[in-house]
N, C-alpha and C. Protein backbone atom coordinates (compact mmCIF):
# COMPACT_ATOMS: atom_id res chain seq x y z
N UNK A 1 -6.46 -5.98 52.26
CA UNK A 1 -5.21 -6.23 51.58
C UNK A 1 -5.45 -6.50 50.09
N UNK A 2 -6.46 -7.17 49.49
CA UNK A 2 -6.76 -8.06 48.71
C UNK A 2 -6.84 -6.13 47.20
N UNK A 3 -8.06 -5.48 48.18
CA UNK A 3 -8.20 -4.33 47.37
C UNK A 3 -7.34 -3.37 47.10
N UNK A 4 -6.50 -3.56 48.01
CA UNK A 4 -5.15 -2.82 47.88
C UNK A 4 -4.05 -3.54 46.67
N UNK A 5 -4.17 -4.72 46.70
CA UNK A 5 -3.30 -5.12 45.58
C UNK A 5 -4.03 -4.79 43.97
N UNK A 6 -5.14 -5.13 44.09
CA UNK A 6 -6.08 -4.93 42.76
C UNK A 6 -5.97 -3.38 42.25
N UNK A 7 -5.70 -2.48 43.34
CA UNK A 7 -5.55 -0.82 42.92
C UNK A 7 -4.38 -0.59 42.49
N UNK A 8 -3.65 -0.95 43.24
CA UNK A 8 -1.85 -0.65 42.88
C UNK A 8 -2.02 -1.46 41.14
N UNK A 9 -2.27 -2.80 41.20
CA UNK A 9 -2.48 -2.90 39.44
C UNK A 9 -2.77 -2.52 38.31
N UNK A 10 -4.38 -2.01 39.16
CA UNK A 10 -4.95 -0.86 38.23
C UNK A 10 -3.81 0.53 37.86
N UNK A 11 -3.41 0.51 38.75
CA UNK A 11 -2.92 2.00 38.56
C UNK A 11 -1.42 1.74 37.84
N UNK A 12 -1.27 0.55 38.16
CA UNK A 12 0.17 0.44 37.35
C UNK A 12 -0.26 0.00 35.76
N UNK A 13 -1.43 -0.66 35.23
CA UNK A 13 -1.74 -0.50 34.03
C UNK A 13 -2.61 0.55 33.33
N UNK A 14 -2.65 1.34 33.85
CA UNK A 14 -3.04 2.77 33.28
C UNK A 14 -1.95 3.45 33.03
N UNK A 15 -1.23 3.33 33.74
CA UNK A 15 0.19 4.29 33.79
C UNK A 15 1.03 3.15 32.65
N UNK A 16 1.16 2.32 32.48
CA UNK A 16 1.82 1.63 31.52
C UNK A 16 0.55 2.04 29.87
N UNK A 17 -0.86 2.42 30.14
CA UNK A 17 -1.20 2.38 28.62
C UNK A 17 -0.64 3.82 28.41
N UNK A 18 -0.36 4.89 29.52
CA UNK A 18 -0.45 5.91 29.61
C UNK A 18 0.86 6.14 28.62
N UNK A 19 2.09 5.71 29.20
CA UNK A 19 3.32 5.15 28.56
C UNK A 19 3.45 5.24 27.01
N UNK A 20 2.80 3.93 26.64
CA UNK A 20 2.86 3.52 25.40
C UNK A 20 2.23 4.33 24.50
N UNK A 21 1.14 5.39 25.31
CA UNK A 21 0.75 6.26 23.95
C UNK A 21 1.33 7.11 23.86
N UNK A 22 2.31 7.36 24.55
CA UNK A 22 3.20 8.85 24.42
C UNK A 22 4.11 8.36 23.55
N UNK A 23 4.64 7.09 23.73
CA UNK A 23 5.90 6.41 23.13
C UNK A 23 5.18 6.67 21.68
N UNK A 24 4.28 5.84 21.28
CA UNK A 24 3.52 5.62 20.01
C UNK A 24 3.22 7.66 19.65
N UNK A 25 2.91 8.53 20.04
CA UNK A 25 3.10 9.38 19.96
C UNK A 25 4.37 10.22 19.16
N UNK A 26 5.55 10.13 19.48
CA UNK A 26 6.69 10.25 19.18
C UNK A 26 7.43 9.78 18.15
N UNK A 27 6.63 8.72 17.76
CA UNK A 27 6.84 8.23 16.75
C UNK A 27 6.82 8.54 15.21
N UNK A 28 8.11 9.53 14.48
CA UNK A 28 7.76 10.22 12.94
C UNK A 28 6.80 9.22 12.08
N UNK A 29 6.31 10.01 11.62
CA UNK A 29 5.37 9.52 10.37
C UNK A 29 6.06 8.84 9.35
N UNK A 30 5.81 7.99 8.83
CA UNK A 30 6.73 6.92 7.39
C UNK A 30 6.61 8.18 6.67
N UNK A 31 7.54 8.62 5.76
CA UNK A 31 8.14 9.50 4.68
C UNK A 31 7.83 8.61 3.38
N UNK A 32 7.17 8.45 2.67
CA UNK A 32 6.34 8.24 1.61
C UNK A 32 7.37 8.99 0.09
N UNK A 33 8.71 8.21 -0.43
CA UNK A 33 8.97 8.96 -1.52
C UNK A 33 8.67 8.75 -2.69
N UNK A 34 8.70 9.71 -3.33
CA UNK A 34 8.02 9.43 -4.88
C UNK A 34 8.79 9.29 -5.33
N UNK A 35 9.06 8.97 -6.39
CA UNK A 35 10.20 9.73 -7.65
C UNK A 35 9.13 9.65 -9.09
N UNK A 36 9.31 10.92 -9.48
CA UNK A 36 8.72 11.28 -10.60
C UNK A 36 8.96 10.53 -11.77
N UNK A 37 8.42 9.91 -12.54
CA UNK A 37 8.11 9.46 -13.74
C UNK A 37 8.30 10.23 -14.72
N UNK A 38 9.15 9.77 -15.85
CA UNK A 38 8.40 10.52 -17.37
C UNK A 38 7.92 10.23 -17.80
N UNK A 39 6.88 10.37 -18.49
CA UNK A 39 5.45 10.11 -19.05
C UNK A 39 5.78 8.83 -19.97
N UNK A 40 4.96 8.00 -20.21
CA UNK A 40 5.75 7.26 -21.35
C UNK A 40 6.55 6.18 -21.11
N UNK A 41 6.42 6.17 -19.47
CA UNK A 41 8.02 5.26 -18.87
C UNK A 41 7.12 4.24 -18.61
N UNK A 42 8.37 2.91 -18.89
CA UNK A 42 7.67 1.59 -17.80
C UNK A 42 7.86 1.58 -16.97
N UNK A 43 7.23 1.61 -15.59
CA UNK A 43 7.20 1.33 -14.45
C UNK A 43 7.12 -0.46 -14.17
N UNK A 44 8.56 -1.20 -14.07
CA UNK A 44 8.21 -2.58 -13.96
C UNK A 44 9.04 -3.69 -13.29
N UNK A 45 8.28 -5.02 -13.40
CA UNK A 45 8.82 -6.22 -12.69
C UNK A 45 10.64 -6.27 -14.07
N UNK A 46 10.49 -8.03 -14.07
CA UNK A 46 10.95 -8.81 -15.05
C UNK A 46 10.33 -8.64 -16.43
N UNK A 47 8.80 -9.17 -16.44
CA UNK A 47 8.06 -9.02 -17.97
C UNK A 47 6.74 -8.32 -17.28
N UNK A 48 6.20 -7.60 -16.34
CA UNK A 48 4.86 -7.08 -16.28
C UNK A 48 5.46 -5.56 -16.17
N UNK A 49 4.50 -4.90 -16.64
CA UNK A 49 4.69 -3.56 -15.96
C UNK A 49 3.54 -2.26 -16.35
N UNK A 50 3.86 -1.35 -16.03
CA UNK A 50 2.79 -0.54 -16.30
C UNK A 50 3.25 1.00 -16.75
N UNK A 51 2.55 1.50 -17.89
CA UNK A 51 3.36 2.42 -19.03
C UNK A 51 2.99 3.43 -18.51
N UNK A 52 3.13 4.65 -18.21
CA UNK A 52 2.41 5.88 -17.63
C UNK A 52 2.14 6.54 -18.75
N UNK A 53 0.59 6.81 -18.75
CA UNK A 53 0.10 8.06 -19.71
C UNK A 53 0.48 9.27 -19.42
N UNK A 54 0.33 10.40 -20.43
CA UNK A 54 0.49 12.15 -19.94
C UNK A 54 -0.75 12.58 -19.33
N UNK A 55 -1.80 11.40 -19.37
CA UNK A 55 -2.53 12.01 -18.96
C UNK A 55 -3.13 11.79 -17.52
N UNK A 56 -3.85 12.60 -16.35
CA UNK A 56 -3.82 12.29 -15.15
C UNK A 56 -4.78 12.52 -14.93
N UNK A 57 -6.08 11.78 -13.99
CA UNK A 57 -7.25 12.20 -13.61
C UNK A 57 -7.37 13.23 -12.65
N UNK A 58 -8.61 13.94 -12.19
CA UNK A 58 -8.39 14.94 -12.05
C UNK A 58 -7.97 15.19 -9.77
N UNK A 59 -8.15 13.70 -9.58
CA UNK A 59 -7.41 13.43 -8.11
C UNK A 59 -5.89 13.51 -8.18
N UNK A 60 -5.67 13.46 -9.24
CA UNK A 60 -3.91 13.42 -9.26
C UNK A 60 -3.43 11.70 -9.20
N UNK A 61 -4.37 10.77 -9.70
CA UNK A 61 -4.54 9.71 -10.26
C UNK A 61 -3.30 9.01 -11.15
N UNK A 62 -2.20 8.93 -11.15
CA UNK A 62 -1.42 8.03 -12.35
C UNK A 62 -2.21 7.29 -13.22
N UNK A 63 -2.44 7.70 -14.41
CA UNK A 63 -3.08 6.59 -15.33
C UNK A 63 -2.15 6.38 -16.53
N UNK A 64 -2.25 5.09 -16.38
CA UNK A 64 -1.77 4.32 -17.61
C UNK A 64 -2.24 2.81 -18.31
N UNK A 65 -1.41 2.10 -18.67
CA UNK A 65 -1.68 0.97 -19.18
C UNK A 65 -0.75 -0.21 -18.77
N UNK A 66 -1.54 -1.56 -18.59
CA UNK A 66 -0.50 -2.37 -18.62
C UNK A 66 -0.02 -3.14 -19.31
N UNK A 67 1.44 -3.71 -19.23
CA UNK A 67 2.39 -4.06 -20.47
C UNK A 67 3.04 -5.16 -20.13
N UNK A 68 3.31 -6.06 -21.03
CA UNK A 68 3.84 -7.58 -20.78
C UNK A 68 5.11 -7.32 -21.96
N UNK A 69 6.26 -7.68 -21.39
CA UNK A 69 7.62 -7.58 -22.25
C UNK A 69 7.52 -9.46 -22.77
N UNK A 70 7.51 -8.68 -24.36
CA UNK A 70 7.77 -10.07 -25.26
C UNK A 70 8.81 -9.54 -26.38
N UNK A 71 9.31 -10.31 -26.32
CA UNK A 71 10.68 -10.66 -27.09
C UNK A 71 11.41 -9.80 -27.20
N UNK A 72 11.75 -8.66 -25.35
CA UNK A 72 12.69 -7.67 -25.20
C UNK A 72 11.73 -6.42 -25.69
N UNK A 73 10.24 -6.56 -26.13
CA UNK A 73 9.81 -5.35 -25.94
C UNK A 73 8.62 -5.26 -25.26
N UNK A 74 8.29 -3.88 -24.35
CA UNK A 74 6.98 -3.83 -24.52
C UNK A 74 5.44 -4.06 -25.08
N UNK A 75 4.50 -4.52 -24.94
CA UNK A 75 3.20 -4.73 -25.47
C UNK A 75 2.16 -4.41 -24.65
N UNK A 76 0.92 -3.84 -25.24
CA UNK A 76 0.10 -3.99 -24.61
C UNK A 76 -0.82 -4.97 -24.24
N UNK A 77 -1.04 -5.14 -22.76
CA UNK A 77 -1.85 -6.17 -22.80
C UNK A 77 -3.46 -6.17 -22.36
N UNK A 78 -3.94 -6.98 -22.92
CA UNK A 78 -5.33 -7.32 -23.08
C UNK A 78 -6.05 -8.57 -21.76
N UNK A 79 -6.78 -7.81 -21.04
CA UNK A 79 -7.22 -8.54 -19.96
C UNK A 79 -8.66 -9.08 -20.33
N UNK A 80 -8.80 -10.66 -20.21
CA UNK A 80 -9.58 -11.68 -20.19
C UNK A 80 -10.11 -11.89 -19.15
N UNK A 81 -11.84 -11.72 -19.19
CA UNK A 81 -12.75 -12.38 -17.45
C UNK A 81 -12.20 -14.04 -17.88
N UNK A 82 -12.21 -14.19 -16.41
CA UNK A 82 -12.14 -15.50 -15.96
C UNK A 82 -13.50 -16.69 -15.81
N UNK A 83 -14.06 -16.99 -16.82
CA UNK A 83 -15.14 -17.81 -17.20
C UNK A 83 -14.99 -19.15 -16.18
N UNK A 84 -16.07 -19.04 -15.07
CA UNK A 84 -15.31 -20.48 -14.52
C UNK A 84 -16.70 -21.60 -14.87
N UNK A 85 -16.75 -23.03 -15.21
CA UNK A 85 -17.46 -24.08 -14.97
C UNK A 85 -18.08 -23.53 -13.66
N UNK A 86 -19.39 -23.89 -14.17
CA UNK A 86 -20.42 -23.81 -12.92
C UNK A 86 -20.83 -22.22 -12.59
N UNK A 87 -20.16 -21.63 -13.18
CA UNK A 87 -20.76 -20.12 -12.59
C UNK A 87 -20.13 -19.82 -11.27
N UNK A 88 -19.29 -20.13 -10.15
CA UNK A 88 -19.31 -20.32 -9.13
C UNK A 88 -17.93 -19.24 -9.28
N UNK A 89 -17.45 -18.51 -8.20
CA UNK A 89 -16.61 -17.74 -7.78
C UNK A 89 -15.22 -18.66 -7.52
């Protein structure tokens, strides 16, 4: 009796992973949209953001720069290492 219950389980959780991968199967792919940029544009928060160059590496890379809005305009900004006491991370 005992092996008879342990099989019927087995077989009912195979058939349940069996299930879920078909389900997970069926499932469309996330649609990923872009929207195109013009060159030159800020891409941004409140005050951070990031300026797009014309120019593009050769993966198809977005490169640009990043920009801190002071006093209603754009700037470029200048990134500082973080020097800590002790040397320590």
């Amino acid at each position: 009796m005992r092996v008879r219950n342990v099989l019927v389980v087995g077989i009912a959780w195979v058939l349940s992973l069996v299930a879920v991968g078909l389900a997970a199967q069926d499932q469309p792919a996330p649609v990923q949209v872009v929207r195109p940029h013009e060159m030159g544009e800020v891409v941004s928060g409140d005050a951070v953001g990031f300026r797009i160059s014309p120019v593009q590496n050769e993966k198809g890379v977005v490169v640009g720069t990043l920009v801190v809005k002071v006093n209603g305009a754009w700037v470029t900004a200048r990134l500082a290492p973080i020097i800590r006491p002790g040397g320590g991370n």
